[in-house]
PDB file of N, CA and C in Angstrom:
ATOM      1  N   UNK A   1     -33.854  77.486-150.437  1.00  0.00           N
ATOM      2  CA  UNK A   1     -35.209  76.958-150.508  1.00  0.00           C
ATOM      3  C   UNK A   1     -36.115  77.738-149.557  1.00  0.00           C
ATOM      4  N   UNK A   2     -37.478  77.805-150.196  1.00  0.00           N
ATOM      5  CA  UNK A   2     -38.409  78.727-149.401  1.00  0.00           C
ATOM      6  C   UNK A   2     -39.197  77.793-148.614  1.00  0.00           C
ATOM      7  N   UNK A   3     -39.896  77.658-147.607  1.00  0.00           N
ATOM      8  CA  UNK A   3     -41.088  76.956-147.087  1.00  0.00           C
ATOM      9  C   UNK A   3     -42.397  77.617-147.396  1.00  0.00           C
ATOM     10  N   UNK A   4     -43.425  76.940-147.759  1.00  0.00           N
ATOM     11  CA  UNK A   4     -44.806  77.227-147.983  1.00  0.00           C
ATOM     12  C   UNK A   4     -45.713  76.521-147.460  1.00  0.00           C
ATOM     13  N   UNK A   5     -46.181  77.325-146.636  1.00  0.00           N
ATOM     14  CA  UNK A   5     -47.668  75.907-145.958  1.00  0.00           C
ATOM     15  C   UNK A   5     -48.482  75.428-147.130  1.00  0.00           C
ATOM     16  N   UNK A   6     -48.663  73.980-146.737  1.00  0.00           N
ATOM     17  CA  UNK A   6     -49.296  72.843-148.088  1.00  0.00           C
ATOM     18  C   UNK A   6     -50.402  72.559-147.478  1.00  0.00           C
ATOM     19  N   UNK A   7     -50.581  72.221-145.794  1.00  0.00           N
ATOM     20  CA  UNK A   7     -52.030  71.557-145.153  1.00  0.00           C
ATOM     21  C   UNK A   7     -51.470  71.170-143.841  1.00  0.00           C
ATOM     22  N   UNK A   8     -52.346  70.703-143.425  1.00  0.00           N
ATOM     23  CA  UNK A   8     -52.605  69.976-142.261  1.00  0.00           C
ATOM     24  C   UNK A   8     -51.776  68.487-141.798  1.00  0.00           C
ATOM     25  N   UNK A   9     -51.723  68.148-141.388  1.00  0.00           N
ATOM     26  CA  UNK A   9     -50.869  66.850-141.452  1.00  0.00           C
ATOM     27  C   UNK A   9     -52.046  65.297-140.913  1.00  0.00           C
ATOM     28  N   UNK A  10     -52.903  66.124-139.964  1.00  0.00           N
ATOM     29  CA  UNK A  10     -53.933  65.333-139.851  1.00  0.00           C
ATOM     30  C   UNK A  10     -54.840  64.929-140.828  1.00  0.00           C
ATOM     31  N   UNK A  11     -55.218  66.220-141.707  1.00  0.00           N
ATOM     32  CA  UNK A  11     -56.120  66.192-142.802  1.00  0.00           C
ATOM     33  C   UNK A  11     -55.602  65.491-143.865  1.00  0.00           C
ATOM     34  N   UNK A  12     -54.230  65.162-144.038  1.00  0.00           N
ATOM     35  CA  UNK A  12     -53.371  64.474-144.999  1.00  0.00           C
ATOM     36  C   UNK A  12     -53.686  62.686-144.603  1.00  0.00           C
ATOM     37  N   UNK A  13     -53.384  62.860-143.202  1.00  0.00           N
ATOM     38  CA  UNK A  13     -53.318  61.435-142.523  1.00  0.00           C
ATOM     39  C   UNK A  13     -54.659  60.597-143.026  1.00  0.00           C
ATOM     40  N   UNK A  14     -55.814  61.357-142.572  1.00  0.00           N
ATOM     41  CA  UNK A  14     -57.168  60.720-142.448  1.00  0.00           C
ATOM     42  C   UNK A  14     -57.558  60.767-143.859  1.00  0.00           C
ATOM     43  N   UNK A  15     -57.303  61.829-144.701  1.00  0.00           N
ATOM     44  CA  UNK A  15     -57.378  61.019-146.213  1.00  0.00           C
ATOM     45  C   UNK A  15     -56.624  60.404-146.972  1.00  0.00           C
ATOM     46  N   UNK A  16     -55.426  60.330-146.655  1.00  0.00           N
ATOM     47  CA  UNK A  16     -54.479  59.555-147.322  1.00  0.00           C
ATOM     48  C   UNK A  16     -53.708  60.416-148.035  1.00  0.00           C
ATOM     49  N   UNK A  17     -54.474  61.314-149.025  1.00  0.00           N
ATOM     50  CA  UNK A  17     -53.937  62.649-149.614  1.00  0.00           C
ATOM     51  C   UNK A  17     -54.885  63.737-149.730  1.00  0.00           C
ATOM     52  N   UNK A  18     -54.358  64.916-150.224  1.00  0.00           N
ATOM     53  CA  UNK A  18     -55.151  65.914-150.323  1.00  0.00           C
ATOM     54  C   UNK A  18     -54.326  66.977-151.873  1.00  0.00           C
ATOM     55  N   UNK A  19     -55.635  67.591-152.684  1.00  0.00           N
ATOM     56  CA  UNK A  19     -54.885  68.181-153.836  1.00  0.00           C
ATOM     57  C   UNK A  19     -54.377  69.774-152.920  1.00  0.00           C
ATOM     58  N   UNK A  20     -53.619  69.927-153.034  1.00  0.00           N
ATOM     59  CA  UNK A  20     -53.129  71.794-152.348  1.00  0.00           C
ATOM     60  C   UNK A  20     -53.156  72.580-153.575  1.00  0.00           C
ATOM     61  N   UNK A  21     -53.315  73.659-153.237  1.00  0.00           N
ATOM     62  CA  UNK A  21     -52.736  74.863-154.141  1.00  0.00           C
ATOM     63  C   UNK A  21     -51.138  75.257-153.478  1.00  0.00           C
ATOM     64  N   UNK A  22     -50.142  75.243-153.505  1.00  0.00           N
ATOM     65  CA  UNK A  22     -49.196  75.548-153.105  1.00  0.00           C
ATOM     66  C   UNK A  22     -48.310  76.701-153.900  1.00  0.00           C
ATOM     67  N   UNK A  23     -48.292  77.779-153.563  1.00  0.00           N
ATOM     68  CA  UNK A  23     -47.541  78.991-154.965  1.00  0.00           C
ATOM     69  C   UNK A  23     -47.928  78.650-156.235  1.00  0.00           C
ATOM     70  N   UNK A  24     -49.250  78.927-156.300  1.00  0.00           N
ATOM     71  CA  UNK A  24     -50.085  79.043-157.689  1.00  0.00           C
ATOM     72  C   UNK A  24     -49.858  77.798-158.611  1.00  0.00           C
ATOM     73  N   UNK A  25     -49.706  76.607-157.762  1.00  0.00           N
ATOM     74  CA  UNK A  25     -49.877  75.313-158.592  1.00  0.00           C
ATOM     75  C   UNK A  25     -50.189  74.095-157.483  1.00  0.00           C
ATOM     76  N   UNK A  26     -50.660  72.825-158.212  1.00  0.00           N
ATOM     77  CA  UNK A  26     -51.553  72.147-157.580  1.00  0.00           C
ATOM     78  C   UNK A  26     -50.466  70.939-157.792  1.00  0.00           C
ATOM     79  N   UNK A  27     -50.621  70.626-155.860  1.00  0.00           N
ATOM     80  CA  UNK A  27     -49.392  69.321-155.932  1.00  0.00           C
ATOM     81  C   UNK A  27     -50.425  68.656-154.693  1.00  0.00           C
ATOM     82  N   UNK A  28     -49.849  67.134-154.977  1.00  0.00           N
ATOM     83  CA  UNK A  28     -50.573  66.018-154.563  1.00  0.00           C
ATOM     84  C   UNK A  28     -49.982  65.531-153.209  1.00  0.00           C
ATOM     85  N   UNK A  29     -50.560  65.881-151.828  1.00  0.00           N
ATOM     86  CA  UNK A  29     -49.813  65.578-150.949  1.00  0.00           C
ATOM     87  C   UNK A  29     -50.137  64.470-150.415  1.00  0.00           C
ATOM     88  N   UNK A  30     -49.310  62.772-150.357  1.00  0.00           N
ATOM     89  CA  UNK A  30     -49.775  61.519-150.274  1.00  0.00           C
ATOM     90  C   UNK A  30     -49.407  61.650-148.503  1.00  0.00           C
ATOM     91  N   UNK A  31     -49.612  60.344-147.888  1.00  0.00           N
ATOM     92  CA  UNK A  31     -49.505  59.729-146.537  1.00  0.00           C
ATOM     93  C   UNK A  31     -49.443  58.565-146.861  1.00  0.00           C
ATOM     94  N   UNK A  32     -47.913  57.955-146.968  1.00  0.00           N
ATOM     95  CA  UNK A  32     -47.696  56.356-147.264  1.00  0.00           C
ATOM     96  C   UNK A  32     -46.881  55.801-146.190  1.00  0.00           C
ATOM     97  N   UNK A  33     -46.870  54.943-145.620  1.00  0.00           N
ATOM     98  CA  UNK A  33     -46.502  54.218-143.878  1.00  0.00           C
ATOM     99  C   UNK A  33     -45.650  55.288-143.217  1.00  0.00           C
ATOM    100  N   UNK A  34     -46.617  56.583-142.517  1.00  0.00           N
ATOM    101  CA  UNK A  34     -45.840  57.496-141.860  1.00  0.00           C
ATOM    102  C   UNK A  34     -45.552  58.432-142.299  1.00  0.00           C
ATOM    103  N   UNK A  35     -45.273  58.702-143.590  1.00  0.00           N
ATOM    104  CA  UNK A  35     -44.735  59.626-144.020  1.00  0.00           C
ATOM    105  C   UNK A  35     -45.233  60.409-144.784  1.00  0.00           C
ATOM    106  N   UNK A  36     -45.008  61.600-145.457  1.00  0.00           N
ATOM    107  CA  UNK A  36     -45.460  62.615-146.903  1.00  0.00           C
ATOM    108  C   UNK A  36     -44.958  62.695-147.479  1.00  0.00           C
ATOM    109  N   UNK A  37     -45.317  62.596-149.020  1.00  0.00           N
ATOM    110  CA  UNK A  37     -44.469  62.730-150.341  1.00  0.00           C
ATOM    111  C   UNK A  37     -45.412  63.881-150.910  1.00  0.00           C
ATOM    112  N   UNK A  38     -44.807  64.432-151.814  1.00  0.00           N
ATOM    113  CA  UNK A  38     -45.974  66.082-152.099  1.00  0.00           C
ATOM    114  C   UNK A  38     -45.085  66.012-153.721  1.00  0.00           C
ATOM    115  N   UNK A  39     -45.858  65.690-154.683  1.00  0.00           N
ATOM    116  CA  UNK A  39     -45.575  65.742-156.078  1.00  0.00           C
ATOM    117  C   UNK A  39     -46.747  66.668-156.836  1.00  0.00           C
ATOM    118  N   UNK A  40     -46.040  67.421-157.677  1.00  0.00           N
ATOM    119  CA  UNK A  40     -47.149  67.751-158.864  1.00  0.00           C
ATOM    120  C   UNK A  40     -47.886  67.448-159.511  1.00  0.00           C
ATOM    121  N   UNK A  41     -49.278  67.695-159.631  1.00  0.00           N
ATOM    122  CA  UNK A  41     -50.243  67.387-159.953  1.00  0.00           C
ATOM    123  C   UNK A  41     -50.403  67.722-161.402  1.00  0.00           C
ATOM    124  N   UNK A  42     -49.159  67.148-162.241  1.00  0.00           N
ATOM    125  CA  UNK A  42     -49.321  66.925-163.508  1.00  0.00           C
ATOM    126  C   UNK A  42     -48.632  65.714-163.915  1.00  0.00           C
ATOM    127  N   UNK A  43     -48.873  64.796-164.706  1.00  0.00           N
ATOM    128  CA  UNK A  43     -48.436  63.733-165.171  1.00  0.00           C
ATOM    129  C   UNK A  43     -47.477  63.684-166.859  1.00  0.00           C
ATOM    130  N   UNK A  44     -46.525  63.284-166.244  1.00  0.00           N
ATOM    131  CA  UNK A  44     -45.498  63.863-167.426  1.00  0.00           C
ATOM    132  C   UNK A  44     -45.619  63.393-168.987  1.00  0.00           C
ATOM    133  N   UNK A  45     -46.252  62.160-168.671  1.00  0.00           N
ATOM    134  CA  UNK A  45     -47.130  61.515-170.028  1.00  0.00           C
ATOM    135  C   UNK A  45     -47.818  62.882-170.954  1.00  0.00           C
ATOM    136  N   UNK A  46     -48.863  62.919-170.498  1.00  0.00           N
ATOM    137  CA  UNK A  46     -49.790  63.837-170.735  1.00  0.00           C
ATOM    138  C   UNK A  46     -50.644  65.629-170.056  1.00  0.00           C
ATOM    139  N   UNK A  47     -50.154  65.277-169.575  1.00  0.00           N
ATOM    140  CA  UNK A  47     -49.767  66.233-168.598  1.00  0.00           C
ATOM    141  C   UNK A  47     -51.887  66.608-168.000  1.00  0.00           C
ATOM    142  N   UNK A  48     -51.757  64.941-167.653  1.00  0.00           N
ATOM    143  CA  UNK A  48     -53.518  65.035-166.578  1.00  0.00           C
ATOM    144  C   UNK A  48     -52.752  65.235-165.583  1.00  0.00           C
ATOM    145  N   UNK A  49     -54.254  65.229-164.549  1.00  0.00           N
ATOM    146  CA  UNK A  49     -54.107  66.092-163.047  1.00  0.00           C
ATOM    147  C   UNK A  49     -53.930  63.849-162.190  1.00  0.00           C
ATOM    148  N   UNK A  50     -52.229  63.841-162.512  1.00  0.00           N
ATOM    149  CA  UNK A  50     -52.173  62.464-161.624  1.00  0.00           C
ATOM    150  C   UNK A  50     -51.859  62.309-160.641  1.00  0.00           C
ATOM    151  N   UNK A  51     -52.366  63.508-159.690  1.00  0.00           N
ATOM    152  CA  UNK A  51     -52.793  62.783-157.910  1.00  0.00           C
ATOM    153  C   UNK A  51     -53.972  62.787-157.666  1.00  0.00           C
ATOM    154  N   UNK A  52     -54.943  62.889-158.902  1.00  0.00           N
ATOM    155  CA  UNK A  52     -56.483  62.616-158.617  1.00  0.00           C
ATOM    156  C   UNK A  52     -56.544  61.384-159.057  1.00  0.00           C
ATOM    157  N   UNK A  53     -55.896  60.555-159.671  1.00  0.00           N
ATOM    158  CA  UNK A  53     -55.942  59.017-159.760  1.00  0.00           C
ATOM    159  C   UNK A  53     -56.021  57.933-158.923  1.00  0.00           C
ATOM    160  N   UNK A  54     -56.369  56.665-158.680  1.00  0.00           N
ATOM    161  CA  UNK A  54     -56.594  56.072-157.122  1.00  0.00           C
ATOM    162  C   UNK A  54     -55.114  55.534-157.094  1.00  0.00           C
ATOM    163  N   UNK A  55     -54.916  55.405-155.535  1.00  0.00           N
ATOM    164  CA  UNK A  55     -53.933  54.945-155.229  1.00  0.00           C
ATOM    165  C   UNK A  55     -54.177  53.307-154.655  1.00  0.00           C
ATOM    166  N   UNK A  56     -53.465  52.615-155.329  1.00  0.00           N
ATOM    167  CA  UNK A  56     -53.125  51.401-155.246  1.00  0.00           C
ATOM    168  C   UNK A  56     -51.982  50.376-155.074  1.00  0.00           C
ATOM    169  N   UNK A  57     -51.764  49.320-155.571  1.00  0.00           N
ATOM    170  CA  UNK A  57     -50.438  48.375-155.456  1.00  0.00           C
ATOM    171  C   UNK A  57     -50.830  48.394-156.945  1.00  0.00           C
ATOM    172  N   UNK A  58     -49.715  47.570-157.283  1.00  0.00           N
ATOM    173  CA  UNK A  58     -49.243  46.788-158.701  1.00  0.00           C
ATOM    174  C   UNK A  58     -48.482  45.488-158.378  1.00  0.00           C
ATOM    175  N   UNK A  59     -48.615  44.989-159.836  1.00  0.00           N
ATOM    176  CA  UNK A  59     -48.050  43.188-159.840  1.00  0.00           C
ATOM    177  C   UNK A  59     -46.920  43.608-159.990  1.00  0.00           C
ATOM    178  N   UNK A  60     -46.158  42.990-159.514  1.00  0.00           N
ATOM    179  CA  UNK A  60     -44.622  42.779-158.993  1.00  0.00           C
ATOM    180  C   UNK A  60     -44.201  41.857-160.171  1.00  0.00           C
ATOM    181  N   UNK A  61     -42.890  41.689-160.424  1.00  0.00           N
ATOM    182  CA  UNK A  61     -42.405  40.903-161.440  1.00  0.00           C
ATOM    183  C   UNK A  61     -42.246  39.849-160.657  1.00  0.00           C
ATOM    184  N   UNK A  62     -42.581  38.518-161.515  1.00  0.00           N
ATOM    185  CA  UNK A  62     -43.228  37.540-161.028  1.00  0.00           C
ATOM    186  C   UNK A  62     -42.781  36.301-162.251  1.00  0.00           C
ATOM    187  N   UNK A  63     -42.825  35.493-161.805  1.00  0.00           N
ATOM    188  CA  UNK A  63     -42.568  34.084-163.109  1.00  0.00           C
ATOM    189  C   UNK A  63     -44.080  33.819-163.470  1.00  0.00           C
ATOM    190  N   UNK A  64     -43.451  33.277-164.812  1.00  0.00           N
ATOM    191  CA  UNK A  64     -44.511  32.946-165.862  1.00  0.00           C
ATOM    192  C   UNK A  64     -45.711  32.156-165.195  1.00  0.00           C
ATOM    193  N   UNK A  65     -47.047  32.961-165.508  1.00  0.00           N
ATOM    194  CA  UNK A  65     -48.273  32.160-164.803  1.00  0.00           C
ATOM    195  C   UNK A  65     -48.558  32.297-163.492  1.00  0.00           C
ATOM    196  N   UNK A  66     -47.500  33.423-162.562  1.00  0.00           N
ATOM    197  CA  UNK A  66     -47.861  33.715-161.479  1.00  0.00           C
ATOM    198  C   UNK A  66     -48.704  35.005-161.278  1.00  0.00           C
ATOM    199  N   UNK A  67     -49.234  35.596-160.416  1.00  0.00           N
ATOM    200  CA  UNK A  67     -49.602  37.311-159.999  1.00  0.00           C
ATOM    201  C   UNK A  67     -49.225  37.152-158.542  1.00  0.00           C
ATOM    202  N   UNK A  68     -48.032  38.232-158.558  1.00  0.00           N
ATOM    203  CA  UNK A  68     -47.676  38.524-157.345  1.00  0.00           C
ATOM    204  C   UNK A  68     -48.414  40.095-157.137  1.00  0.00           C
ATOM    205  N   UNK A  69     -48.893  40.371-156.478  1.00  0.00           N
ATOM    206  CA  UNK A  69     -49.289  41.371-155.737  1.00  0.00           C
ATOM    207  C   UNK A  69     -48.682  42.634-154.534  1.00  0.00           C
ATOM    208  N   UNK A  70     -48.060  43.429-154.594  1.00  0.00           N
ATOM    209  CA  UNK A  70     -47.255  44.545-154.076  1.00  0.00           C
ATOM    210  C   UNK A  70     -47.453  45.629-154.355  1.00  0.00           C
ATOM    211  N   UNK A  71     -46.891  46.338-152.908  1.00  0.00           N
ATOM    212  CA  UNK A  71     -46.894  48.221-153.081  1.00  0.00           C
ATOM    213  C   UNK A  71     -47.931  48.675-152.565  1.00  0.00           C
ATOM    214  N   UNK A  72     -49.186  47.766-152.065  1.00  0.00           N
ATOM    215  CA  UNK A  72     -49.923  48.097-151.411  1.00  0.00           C
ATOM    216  C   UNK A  72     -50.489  49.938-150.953  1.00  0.00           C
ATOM    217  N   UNK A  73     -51.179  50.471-151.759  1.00  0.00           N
ATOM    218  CA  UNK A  73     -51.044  52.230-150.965  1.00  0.00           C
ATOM    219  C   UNK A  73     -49.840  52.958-151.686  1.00  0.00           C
ATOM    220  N   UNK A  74     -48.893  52.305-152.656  1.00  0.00           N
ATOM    221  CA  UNK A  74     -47.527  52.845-152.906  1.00  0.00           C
ATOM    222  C   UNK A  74     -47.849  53.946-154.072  1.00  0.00           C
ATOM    223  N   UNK A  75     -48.748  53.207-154.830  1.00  0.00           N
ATOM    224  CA  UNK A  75     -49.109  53.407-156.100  1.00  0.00           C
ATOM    225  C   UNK A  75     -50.015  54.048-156.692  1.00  0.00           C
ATOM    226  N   UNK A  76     -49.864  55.204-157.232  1.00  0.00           N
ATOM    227  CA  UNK A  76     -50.979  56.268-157.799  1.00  0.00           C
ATOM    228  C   UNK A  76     -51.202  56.220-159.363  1.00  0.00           C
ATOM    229  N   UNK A  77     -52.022  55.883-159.613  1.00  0.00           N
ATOM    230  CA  UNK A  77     -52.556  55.565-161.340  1.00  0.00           C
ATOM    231  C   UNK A  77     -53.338  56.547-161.641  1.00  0.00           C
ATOM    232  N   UNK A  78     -52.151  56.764-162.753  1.00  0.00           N
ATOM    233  CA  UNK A  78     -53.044  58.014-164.175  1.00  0.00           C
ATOM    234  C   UNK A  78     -54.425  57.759-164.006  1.00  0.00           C
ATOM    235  N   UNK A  79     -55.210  58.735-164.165  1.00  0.00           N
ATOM    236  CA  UNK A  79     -56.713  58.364-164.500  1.00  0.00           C
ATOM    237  C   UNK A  79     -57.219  58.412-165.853  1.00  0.00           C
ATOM    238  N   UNK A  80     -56.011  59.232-166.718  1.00  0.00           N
ATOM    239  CA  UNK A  80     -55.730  59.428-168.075  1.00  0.00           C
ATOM    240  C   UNK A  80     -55.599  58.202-168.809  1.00  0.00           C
ATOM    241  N   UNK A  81     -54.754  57.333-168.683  1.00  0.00           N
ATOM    242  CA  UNK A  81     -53.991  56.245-169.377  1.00  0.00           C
ATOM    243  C   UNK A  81     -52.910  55.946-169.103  1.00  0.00           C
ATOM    244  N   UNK A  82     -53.601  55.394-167.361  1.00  0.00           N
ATOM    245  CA  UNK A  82     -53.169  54.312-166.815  1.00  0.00           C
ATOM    246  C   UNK A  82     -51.326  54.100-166.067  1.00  0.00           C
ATOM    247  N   UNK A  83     -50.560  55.317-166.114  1.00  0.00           N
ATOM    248  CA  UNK A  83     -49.412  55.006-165.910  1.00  0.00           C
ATOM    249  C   UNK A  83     -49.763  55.112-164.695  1.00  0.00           C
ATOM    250  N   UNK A  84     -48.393  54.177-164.034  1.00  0.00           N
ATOM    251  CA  UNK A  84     -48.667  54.521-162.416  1.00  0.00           C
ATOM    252  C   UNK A  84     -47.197  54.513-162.015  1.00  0.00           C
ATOM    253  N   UNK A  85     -46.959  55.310-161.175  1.00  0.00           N
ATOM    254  CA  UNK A  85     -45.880  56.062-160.163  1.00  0.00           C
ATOM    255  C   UNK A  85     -45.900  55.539-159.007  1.00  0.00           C
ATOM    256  N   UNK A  86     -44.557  55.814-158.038  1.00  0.00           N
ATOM    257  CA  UNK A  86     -44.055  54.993-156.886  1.00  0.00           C
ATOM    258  C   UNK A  86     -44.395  56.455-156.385  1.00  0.00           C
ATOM    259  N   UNK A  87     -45.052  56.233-155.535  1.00  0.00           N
ATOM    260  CA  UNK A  87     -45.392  57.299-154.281  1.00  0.00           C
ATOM    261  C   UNK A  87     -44.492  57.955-153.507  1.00  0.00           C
ATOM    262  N   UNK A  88     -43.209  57.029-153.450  1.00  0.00           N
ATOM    263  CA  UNK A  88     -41.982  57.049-152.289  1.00  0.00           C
ATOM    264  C   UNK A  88     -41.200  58.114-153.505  1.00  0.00           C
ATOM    265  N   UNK A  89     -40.602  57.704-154.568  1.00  0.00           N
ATOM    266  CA  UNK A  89     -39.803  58.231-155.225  1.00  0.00           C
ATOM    267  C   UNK A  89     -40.377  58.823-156.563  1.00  0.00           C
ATOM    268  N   UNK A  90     -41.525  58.342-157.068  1.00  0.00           N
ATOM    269  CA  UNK A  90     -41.970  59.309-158.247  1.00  0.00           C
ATOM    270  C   UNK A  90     -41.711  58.870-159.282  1.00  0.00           C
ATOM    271  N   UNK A  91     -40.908  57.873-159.252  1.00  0.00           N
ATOM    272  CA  UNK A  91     -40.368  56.968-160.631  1.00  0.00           C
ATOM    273  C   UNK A  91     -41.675  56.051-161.812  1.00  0.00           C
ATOM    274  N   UNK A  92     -41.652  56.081-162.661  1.00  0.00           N
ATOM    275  CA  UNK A  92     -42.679  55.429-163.486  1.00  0.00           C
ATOM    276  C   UNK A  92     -42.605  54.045-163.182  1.00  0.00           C
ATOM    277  N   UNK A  93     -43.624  53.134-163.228  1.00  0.00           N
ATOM    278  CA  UNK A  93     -43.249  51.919-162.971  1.00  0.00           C
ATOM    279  C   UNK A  93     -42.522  50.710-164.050  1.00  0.00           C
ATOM    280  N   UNK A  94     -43.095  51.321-165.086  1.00  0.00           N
ATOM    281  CA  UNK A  94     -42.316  50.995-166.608  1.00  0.00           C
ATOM    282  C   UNK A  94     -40.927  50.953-166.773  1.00  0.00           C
ATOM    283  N   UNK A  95     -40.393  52.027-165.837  1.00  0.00           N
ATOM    284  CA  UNK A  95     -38.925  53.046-166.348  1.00  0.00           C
ATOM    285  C   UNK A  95     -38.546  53.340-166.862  1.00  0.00           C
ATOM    286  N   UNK A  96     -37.428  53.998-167.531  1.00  0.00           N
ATOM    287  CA  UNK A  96     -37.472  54.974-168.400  1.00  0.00           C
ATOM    288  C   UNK A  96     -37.223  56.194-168.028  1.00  0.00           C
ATOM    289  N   UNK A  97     -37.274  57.289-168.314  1.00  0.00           N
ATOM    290  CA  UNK A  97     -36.984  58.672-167.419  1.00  0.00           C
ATOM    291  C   UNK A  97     -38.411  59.509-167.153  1.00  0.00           C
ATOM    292  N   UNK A  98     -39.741  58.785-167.278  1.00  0.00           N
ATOM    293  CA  UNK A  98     -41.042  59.326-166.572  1.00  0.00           C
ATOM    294  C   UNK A  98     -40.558  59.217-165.355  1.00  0.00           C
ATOM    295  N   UNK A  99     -40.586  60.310-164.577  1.00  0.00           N
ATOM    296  CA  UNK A  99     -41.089  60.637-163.355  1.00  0.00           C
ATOM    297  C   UNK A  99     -41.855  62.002-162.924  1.00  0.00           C
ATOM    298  N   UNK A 100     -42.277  61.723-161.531  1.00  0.00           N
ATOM    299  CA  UNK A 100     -43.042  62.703-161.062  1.00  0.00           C
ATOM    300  C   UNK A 100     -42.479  63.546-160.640  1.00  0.00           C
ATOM    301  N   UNK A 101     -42.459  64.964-160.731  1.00  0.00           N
ATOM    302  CA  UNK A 101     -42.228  66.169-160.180  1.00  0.00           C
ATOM    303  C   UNK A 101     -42.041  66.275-158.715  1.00  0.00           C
ATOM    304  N   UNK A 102     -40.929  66.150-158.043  1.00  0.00           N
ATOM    305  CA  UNK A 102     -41.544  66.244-156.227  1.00  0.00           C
ATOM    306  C   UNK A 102     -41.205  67.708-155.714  1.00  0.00           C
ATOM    307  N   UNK A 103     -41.528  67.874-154.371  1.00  0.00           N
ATOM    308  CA  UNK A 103     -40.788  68.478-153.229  1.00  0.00           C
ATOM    309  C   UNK A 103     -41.106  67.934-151.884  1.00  0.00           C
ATOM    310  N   UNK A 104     -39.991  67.985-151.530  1.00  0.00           N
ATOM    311  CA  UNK A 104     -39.434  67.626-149.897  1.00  0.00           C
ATOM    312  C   UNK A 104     -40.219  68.453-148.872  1.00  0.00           C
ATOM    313  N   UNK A 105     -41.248  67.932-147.757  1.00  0.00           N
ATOM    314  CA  UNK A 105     -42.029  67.756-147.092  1.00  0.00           C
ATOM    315  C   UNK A 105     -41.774  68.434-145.579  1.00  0.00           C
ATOM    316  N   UNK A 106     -42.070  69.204-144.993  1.00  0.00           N
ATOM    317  CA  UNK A 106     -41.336  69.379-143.638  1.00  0.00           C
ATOM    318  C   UNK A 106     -42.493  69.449-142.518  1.00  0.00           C
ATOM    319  N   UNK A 107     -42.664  68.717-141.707  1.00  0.00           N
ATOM    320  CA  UNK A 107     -43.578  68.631-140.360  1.00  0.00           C
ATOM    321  C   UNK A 107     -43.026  69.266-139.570  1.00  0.00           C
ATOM    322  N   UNK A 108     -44.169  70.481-139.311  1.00  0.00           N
ATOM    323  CA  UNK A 108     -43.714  71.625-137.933  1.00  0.00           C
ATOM    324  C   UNK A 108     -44.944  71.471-137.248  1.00  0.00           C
ATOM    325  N   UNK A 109     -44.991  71.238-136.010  1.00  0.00           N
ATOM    326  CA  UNK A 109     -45.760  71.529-134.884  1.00  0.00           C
ATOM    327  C   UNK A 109     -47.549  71.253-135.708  1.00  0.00           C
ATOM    328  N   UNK A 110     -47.992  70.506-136.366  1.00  0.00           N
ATOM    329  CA  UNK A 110     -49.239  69.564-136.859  1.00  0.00           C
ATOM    330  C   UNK A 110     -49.576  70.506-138.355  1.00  0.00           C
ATOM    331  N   UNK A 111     -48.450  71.140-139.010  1.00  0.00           N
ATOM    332  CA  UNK A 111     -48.836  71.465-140.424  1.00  0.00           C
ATOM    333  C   UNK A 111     -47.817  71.212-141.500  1.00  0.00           C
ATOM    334  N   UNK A 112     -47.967  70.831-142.665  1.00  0.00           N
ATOM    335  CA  UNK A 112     -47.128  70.310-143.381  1.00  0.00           C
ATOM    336  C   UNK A 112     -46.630  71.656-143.890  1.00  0.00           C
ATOM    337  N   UNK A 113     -45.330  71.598-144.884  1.00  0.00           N
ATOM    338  CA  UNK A 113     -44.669  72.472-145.496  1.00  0.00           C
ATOM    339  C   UNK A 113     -43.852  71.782-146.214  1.00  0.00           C
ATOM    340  N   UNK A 114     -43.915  72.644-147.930  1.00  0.00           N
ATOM    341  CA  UNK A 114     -43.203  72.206-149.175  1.00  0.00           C
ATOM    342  C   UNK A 114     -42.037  72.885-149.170  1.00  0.00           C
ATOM    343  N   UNK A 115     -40.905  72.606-149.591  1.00  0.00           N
ATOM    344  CA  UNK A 115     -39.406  73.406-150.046  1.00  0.00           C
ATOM    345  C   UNK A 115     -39.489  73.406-151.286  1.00  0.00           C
ATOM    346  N   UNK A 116     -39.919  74.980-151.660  1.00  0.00           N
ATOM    347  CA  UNK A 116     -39.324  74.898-152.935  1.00  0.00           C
ATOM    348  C   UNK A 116     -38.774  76.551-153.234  1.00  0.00           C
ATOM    349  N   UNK A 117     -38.025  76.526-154.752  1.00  0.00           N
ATOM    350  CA  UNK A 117     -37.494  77.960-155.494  1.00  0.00           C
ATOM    351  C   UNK A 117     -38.589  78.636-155.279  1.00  0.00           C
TER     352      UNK A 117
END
């Protein structure tokens, strides 16, 4: 695996995310309790740009006539049609085998870095 500088880690922090160019493609670098997740900025549905979608929670499975509320910040929604992804792992929330594209994140001395081929 290669390292590639992605950004800042501050500039990640204070917006929550930021779109990068990282080796001639555009990945979505989040800040969810502490940490960075850095996925591709294509959505496997349709293939829109889904780390420009807002990040939110979703209803939790819940009994009949309730709304439970969760995920708080977890959750990034298509801006396309509406799917939304787990921030932590990339998984569709539906399930099924949609998921998001990742790479693994590395904090050196206040700048982020992607691992990838």
């Amino acid at each position: 695996m290669n390292r590639y500088y992605a950004a800042k880690a501050e500039e990640v922090q204070a917006k929550g995310r930021i779109i990068a160019d990282v080796k001639g493609m555009e990945v979505g670098i989040f800040y969810v309790d502490g940490q960075y997740y850095a996925w591709r900025n294509v959505c496997p549905h349709a293939a829109a740009p889904v780390c420009e979608g807002p990040v939110c929670g979703t209803r939790l499975p819940s009994l009949v006539y309730e709304y439970e509320y969760g995920k708080h910040n977890e959750i990034v929604r298509c801006p396309w049609h509406g799917w939304e992804f787990d921030l932590r792992d990339g998984q569709h929330l539906a399930g099924g085998n949609a998921k998001l594209r990742g790479f693994p994140v590395e904090l050196n001395g206040g700048d982020l870095f992607l691992l990838m081929r």
